[in-house]
Protein backbone atom coordinates (compact mmCIF):
# COMPACT_ATOMS: atom_id res chain seq x y z
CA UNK A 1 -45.97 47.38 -57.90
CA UNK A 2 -43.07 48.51 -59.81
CA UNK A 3 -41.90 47.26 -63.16
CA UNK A 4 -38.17 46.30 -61.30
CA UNK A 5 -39.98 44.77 -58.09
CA UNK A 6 -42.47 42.47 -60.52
CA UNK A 7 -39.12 40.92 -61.95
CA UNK A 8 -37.50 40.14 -58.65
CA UNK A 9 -36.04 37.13 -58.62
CA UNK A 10 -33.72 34.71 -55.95
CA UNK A 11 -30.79 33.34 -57.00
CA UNK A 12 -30.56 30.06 -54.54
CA UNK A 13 -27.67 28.35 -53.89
CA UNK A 14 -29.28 24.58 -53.52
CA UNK A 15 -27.66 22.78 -50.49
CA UNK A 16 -26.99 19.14 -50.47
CA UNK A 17 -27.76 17.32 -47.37
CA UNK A 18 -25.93 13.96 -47.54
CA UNK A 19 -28.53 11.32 -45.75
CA UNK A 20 -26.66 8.49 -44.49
CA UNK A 21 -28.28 5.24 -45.90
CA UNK A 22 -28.52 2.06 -43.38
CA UNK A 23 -27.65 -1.04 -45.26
CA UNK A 24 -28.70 -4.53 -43.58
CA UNK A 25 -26.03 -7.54 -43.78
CA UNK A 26 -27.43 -10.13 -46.82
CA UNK A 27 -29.99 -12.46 -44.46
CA UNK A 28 -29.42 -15.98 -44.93
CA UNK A 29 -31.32 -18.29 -47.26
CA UNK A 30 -34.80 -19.14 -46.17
CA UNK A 31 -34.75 -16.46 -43.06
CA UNK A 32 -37.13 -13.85 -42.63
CA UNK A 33 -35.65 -10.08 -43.83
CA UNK A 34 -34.30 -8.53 -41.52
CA UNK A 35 -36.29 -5.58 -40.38
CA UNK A 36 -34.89 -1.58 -41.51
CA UNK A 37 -32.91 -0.18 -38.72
CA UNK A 38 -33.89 3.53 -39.08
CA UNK A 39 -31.74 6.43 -39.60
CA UNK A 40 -31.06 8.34 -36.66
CA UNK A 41 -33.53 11.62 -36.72
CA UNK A 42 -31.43 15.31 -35.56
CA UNK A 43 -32.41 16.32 -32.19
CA UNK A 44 -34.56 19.14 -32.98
CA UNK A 45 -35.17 20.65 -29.36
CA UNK A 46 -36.05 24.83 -29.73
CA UNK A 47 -32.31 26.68 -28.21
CA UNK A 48 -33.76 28.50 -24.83
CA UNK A 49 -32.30 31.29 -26.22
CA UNK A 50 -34.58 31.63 -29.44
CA UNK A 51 -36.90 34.48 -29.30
CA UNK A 52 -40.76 33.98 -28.98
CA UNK A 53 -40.95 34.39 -32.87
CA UNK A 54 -38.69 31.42 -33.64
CA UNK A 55 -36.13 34.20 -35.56
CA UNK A 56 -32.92 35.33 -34.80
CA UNK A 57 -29.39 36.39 -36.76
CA UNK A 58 -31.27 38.09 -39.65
CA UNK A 59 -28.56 39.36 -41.20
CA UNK A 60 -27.47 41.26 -44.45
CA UNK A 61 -24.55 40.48 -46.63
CA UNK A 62 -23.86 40.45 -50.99
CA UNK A 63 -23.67 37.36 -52.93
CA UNK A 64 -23.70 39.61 -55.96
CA UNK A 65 -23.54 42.74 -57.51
CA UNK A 66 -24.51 45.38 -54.55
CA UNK A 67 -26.52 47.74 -56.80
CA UNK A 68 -29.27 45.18 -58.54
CA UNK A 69 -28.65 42.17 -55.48
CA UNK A 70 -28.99 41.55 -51.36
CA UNK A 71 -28.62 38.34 -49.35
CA UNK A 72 -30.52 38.08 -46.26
CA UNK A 73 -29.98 35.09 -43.66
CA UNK A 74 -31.80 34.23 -40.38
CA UNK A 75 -32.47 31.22 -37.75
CA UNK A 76 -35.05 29.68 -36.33
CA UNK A 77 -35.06 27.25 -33.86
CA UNK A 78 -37.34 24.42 -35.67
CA UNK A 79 -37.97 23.40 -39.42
CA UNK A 80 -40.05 25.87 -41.25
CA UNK A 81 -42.09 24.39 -44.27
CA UNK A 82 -42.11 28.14 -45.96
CA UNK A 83 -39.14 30.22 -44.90
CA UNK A 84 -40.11 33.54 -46.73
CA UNK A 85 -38.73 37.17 -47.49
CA UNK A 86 -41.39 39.98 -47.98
CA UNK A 87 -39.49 43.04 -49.90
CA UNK A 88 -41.61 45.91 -51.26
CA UNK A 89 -39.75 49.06 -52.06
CA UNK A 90 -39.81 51.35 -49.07
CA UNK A 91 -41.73 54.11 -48.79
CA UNK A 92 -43.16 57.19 -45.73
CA UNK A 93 -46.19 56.04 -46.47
CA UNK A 94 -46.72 52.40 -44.40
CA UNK A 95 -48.52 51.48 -45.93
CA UNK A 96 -45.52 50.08 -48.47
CA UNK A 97 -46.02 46.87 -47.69
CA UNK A 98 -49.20 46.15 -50.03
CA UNK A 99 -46.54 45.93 -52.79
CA UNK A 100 -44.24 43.73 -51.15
CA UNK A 101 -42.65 40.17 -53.40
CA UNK A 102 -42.75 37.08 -51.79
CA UNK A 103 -39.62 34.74 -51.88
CA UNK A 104 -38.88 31.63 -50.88
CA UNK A 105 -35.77 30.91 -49.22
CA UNK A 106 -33.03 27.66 -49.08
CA UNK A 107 -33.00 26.18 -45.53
CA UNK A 108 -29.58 24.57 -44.39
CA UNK A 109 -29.72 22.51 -40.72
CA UNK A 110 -26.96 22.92 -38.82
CA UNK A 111 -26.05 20.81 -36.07
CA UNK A 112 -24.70 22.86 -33.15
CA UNK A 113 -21.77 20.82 -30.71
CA UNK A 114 -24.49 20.34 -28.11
CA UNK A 115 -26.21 18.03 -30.53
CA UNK A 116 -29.10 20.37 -31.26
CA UNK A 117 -30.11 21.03 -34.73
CA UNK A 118 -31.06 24.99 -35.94
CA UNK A 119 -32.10 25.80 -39.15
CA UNK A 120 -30.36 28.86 -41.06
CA UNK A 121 -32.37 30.41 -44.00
CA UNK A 122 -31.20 32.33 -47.05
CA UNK A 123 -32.14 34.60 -49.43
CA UNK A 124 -30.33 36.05 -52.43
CA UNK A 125 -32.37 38.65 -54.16
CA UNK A 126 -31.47 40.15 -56.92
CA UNK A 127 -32.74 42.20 -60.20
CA UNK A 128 -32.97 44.86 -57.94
CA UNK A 129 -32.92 48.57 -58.49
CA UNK A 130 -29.31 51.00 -58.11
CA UNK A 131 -29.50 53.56 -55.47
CA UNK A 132 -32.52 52.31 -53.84
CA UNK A 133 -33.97 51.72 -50.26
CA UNK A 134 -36.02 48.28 -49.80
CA UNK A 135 -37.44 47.40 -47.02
CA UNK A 136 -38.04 43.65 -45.87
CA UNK A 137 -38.98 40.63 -43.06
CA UNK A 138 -38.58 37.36 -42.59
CA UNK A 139 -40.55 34.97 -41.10
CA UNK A 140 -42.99 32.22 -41.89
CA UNK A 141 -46.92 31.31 -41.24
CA UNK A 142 -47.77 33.96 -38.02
CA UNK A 143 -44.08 34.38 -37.00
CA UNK A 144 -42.58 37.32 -38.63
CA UNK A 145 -39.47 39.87 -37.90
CA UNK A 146 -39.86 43.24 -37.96
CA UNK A 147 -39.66 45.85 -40.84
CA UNK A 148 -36.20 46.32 -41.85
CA UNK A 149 -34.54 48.53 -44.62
CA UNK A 150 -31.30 47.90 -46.77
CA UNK A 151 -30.13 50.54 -49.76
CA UNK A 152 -28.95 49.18 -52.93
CA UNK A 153 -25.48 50.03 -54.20
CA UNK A 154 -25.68 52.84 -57.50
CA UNK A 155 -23.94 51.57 -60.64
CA UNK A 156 -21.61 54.46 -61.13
CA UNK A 157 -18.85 56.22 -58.81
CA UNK A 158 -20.40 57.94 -55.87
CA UNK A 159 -19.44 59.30 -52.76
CA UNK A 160 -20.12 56.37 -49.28
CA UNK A 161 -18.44 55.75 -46.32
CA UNK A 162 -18.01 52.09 -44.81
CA UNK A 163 -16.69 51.00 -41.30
CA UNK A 164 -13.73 48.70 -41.01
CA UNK A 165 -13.29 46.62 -37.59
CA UNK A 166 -10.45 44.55 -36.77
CA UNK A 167 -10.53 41.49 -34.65
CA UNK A 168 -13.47 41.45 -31.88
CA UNK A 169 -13.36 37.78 -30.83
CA UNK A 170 -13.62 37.86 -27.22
CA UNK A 171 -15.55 39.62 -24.51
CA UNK A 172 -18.09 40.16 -27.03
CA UNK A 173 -21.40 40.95 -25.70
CA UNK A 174 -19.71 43.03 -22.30
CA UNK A 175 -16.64 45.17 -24.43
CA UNK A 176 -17.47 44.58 -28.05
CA UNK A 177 -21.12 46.56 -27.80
CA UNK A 178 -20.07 49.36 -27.25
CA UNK A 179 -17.39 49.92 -30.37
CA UNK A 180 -20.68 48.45 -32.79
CA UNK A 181 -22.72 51.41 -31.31
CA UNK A 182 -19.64 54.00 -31.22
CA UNK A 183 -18.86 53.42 -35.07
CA UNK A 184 -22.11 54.01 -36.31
CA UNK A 185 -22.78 57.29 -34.32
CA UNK A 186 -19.58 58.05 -35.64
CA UNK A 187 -19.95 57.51 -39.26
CA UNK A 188 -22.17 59.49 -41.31
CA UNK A 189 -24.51 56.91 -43.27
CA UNK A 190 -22.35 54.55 -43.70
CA UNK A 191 -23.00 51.72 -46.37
CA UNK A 192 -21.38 48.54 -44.94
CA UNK A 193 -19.08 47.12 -42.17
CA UNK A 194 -15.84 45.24 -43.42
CA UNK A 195 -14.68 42.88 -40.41
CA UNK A 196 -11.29 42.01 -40.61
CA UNK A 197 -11.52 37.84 -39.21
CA UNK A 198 -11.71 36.83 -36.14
CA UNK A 199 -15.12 37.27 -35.46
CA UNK A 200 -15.39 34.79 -32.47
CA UNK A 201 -13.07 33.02 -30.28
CA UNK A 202 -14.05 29.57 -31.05
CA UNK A 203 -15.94 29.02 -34.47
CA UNK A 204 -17.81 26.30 -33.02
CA UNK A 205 -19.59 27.44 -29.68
CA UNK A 206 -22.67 28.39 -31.02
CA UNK A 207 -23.12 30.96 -27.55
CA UNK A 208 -20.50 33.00 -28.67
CA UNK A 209 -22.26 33.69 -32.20
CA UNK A 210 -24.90 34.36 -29.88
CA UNK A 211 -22.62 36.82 -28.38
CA UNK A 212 -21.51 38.37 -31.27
CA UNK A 213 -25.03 39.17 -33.21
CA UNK A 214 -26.49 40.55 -29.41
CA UNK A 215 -23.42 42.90 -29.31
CA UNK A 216 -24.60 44.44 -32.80
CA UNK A 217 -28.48 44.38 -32.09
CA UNK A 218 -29.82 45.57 -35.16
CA UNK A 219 -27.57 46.89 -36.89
CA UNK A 220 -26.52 43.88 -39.34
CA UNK A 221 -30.53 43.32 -39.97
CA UNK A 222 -29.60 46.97 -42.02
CA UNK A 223 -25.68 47.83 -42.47
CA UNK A 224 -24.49 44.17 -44.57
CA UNK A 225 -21.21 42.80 -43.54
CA UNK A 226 -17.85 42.03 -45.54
CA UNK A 227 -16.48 39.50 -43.80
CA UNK A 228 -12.89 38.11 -44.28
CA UNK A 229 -12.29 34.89 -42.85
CA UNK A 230 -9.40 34.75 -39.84
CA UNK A 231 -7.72 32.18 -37.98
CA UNK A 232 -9.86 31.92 -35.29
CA UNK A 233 -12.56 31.28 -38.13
CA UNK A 234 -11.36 28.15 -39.08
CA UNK A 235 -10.37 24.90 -37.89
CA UNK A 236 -6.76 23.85 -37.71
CA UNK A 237 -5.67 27.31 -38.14
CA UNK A 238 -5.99 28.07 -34.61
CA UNK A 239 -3.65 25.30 -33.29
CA UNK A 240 -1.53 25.04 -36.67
CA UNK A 241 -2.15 21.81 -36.04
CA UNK A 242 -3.72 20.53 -39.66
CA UNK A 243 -5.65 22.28 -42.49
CA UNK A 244 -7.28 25.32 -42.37
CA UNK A 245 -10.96 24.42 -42.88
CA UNK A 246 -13.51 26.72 -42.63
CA UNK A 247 -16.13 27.09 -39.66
CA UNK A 248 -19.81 25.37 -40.42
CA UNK A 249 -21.32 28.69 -39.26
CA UNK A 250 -19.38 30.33 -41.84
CA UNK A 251 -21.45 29.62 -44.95
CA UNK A 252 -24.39 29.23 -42.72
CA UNK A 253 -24.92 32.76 -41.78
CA UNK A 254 -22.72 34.68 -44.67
CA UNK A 255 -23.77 34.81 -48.33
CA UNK A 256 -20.50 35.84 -49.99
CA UNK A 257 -19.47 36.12 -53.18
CA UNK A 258 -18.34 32.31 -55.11
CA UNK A 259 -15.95 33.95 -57.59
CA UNK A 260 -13.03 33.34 -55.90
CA UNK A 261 -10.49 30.04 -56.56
CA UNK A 262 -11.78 26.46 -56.18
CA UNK A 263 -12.45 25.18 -52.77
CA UNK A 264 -12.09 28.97 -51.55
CA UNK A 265 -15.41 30.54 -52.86
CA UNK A 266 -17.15 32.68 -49.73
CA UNK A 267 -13.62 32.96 -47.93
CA UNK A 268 -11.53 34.76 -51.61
CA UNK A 269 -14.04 36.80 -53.39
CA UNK A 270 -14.04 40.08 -54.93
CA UNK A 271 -17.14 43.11 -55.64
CA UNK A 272 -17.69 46.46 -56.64
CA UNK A 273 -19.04 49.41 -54.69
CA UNK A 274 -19.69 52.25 -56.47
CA UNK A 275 -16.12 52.70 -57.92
CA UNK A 276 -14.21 50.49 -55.16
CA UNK A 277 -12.99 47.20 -55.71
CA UNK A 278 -12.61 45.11 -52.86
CA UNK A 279 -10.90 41.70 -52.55
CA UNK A 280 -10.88 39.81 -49.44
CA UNK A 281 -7.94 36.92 -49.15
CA UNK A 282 -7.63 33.85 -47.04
CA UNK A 283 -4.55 34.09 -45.59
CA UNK A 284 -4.87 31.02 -43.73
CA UNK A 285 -3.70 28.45 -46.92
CA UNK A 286 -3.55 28.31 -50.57
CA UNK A 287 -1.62 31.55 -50.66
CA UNK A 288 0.18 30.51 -53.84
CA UNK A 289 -3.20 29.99 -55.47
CA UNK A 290 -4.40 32.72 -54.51
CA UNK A 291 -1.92 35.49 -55.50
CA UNK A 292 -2.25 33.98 -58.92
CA UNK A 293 -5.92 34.98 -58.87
CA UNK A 294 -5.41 38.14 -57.55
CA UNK A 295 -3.28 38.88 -60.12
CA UNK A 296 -6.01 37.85 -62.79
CA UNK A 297 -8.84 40.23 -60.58
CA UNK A 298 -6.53 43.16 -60.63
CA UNK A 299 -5.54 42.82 -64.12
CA UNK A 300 -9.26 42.49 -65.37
CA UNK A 301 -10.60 45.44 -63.01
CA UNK A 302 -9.18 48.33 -64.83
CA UNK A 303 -11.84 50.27 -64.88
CA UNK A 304 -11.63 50.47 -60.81
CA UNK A 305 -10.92 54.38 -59.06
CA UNK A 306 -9.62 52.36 -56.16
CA UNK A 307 -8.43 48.98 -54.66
CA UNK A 308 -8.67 47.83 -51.48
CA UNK A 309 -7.08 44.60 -50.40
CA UNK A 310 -8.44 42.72 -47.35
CA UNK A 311 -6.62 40.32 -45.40
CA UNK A 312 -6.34 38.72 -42.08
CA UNK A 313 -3.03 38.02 -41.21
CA UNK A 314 -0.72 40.85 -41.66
CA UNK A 315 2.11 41.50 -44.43
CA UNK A 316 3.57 44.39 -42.60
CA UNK A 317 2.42 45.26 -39.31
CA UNK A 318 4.36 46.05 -35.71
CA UNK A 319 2.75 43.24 -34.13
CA UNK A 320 1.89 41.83 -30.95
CA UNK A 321 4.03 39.04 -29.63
CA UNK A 322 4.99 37.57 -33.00
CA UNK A 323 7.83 37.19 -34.74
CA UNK A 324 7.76 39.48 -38.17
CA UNK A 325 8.18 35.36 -40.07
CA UNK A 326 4.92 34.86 -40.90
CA UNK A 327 4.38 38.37 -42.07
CA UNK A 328 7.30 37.88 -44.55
CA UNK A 329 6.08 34.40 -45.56
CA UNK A 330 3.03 36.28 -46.86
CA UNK A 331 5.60 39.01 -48.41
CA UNK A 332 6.57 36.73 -50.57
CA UNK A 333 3.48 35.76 -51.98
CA UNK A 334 1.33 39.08 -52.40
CA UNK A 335 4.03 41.85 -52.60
CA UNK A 336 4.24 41.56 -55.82
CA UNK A 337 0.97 41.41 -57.20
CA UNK A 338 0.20 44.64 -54.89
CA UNK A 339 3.00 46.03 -56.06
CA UNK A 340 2.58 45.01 -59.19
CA UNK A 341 -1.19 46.75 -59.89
CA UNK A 342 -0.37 49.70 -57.34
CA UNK A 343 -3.19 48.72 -54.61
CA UNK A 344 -4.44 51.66 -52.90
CA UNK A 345 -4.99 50.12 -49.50
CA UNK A 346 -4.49 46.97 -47.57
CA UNK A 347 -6.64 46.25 -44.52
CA UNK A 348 -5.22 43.66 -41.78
CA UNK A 349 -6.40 42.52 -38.51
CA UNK A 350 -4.77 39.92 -36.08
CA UNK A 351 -2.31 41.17 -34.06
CA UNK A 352 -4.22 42.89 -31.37
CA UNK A 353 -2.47 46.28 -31.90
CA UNK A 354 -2.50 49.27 -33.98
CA UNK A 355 -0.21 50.65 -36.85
CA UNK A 356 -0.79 51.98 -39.72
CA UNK A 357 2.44 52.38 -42.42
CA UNK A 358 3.65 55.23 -44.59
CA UNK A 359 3.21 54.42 -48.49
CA UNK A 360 5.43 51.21 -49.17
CA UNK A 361 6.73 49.78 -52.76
CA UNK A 362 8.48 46.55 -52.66
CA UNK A 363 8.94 46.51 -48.77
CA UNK A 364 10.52 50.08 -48.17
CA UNK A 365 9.31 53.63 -47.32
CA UNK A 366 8.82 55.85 -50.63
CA UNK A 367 7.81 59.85 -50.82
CA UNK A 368 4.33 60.44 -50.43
CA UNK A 369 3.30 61.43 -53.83
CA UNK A 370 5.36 57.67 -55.32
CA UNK A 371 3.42 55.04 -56.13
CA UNK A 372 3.09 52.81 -53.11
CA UNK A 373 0.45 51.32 -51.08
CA UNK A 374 -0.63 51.88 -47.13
CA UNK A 375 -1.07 49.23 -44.79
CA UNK A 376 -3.32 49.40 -41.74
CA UNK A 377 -4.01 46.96 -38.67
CA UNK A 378 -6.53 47.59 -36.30
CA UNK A 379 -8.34 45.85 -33.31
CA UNK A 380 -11.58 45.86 -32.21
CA UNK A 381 -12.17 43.78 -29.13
CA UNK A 382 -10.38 43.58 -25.85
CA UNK A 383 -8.02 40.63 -26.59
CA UNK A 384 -4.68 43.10 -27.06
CA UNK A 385 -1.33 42.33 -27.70
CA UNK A 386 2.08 45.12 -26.29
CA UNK A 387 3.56 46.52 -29.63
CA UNK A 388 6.84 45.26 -30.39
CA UNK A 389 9.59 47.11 -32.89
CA UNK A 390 9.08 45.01 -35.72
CA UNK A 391 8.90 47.72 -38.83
CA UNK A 392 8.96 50.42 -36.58
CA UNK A 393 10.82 52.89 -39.50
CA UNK A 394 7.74 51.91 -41.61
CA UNK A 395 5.04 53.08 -39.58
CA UNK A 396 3.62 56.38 -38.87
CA UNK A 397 1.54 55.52 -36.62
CA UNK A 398 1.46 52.83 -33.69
CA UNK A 399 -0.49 52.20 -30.55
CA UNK A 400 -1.39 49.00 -28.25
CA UNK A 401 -4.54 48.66 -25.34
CA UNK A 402 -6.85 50.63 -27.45
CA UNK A 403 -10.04 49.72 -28.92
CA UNK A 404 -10.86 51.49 -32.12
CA UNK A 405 -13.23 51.75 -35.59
CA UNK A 406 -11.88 53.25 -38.76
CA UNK A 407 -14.70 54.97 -40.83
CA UNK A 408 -13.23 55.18 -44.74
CA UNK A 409 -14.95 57.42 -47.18
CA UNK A 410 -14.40 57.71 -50.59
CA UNK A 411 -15.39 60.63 -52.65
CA UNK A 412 -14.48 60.71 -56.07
CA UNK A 413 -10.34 61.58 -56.35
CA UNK A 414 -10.11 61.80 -52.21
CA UNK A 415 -9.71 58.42 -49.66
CA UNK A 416 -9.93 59.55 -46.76
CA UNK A 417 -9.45 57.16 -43.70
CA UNK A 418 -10.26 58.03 -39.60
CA UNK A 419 -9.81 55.62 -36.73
CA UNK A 420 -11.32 56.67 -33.78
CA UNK A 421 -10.78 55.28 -30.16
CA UNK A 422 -13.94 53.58 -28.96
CA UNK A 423 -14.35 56.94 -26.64
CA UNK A 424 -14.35 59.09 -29.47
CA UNK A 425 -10.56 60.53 -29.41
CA UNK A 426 -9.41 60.67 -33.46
CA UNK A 427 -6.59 58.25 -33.39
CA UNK A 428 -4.86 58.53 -36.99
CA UNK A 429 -5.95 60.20 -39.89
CA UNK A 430 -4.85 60.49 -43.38
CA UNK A 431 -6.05 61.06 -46.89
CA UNK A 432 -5.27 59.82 -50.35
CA UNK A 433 -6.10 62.22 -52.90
CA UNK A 434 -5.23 60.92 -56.67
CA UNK A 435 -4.54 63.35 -59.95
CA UNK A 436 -5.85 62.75 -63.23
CA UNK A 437 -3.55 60.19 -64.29
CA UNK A 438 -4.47 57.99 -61.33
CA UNK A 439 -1.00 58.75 -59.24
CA UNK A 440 -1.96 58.99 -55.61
CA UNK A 441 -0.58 61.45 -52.86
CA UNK A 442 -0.66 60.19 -49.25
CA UNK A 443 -1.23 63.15 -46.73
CA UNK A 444 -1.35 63.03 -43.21
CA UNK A 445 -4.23 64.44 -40.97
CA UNK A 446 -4.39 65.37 -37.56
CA UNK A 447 -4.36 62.57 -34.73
CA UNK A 448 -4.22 62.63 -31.09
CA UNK A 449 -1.35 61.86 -29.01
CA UNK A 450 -0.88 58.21 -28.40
């Protein structure tokens, strides 16, 4: 067993499960107590769609720093006394598990709209080692998952690629499959998928979660996920109809980062990947509070090569059937901190459509070599939206009815960013490629015809 392995530890998030108490009316004097009335017990029935193992949604995502740290989560179908993760570092040999650490993991029920209660499990582990392939399982007693592998982050600036999906939503086992499988035979090795919101349809139909973890097989029990947290995510934000509050399953299946503002930790959050700094934004409410922190993040990340900035809702995008209103309500707000701390590159989803901007300071074209920033939208699924000409003089590229995956790589002074069309056509291409001072140059690659 290695010296780094023996001092795994988990850092647990303890959750608080609010019991409610049954209190009798006073009885009168002389009469008998009256007798407890029982709480009523969750309906714990095993979901027909639970494998024979009892475990399901394993999936990988960073509460922490991605070189020393890795949250795992999974279901099961009835209360496990011992929910455990086995991690040994992997190895040819397999016989690699005769090192592996035992650790415990925090169990949160969560009661699906049928009435059923699951169980979701987590595990944060972290005093990992940089640059370094584990492998894992979960299970508990007899019922285990299968061997799985996850690489550590490294602590300095290398070169990794990472996939970036926008909205998949609907349709998701029969049309979303297939751009899952498509990106990674695309991308070479890539590290991690960044999904742009919208994950499902409805954030409370626990059948389309089911949906969306069958479309990706196994992938998320190896690639971790990003998330940023859409519309469609969260209550209220889907009808406009009261507050944005976020989706049960949310902080049931993804371990995110908690150092974003109060009351937004795991939706705002910010980490480091090997040079890149990556925020993700709620742009569903609290804007105001939220540029304020970005500001703070950006200011206190010098040390960063690059900035991406991911966000839901678009700032500038040629979208759908929208009015441009909202998109200049959120102007308002972020321009100038982006602006401000010359972001690299801002990731959008929700409008159904692609388009992808030329480098923009405070709301207007500039040369390629200015300081500016480049805004992208993409979609993943089959819900799609016509273009429309908002900010067509902006955009170098646009195109509607098209499913696609962008694979960005970053290799030391060079961004360079691909979408591809779900049938392998290269959509839009373009690199940034920065001097020594830090000043970026945007040039355009090669692209197919719309």
């Amino acid at each position: 067993m290695t010296k780094n392995l023996s001092r795994l530890l988990v850092a647990v998030l303890c959750s608080r499960l609010t019991v409610a108490a049954v209190i009798a009316a006073e009885p009168a004097p002389g009469a008998a107590p009256a007798a407890p009335v029982p709480a009523a017990k969750p309906k714990i029935i095993k979901p027909a769609d639970m494998p024979a193992a009892g475990i399901d949604r394993i999936l990988l995502t960073w509460a922490g720093d991605p070189a020393t740290s890795q949250s795992i989560t999974w279901r099961t179908g009835e209360p496990s006394t011992n929910p455990l993760v086995e991690v040994a570092v992997s190895s040819a040999n397999p016989k690699f598990g005769t090192n592996a650490v035992t650790v415990a993991a925090v169990t949160r029920p969560l009661t699906r709209s049928d009435g059923v209660t699951v169980f979701y499990h987590r595990v944060d582990l972290t005093n990992l080692t940089p640059a370094t392939i584990y492998a894992y399982r979960v299970g508990h007693g007899k019922d285990w998952s299968e061997w799985n592998q996850f690489r550590t982050a490294a602590r300095e600036a290398q070169p990794f690629s990472f996939i970036y999906l926008g909205d998949v939503q609907t349709h998701l086992k029969p049309l979303c499959s297939r751009i899952f499988r498509a990106a990674m035979l695309k991308a070479a090795d890539p590290r991690f998928i960044l999904h742009l919101g919208d994950l499902v349809e409805a954030p409370e139909k626990d059948k389309l979660w089911a949906e969306w973890f069958e479309a990706a097989g196994w992938i998320f029990r190896t690639l971790p996920s990003l998330p940023v947290p859409g519309n469609h995510d969260q209550y209220g934000a889907i009808t406009k109809t009261n507050e944005a509050v976020l989706s049960q399953y949310w902080p049931a299946q993804f371990s995110l980062p908690t150092n974003g503002p109060a009351g937004l930790e795991g939706m705002t959050y910010f980490l480091n990947y090997q040079g890149v700094l990556f925020v993700s934004l709620n742009s569903e409410r609290d804007l105001e509070v939220q540029a304020q922190w970005l500001d703070k993040v950006l200011t206190e990340n010098k040390r960063r090569s690059w900035t991406v900035v991911s966000i839901h809702a678009t700032l500038f995008s040629s979208g759908g059937k929208r009015t441009p209103d909202a998109q200049v309500a959120l102007q308002k707000v972020f321009l100038p901190v982006i602006d401000k701390h010359k972001v690299d590159l801002v990731l959008q989803g929700h409008y159904h459509i692609y388009s992808r901007s030329h480098k923009l300071q405070g709301g207007k074209r500039v040369d390629p070599k200015a300081a500016g920033t480049v805004y992208c939208t993409s979609v993943a699924g089959s819900k799609m939206y016509p273009l429309n000409p908002a900010y067509d003089e902006l955009m170098s590229r646009k195109g509607d009815y098209i499913q696609l995956f962008q694979i960005i790589s970053v290799d030391g002074k060079t961004l360079r960013y691909e979408s591809w069309s779900v049938t392998g056509d290269l959509f839009d291409s373009f690199s940034l490629v920065k001097d020594e001072a830090g000043a970026s140059e945007l040039v355009e690659g090669r692209a197919v015809k719309p």
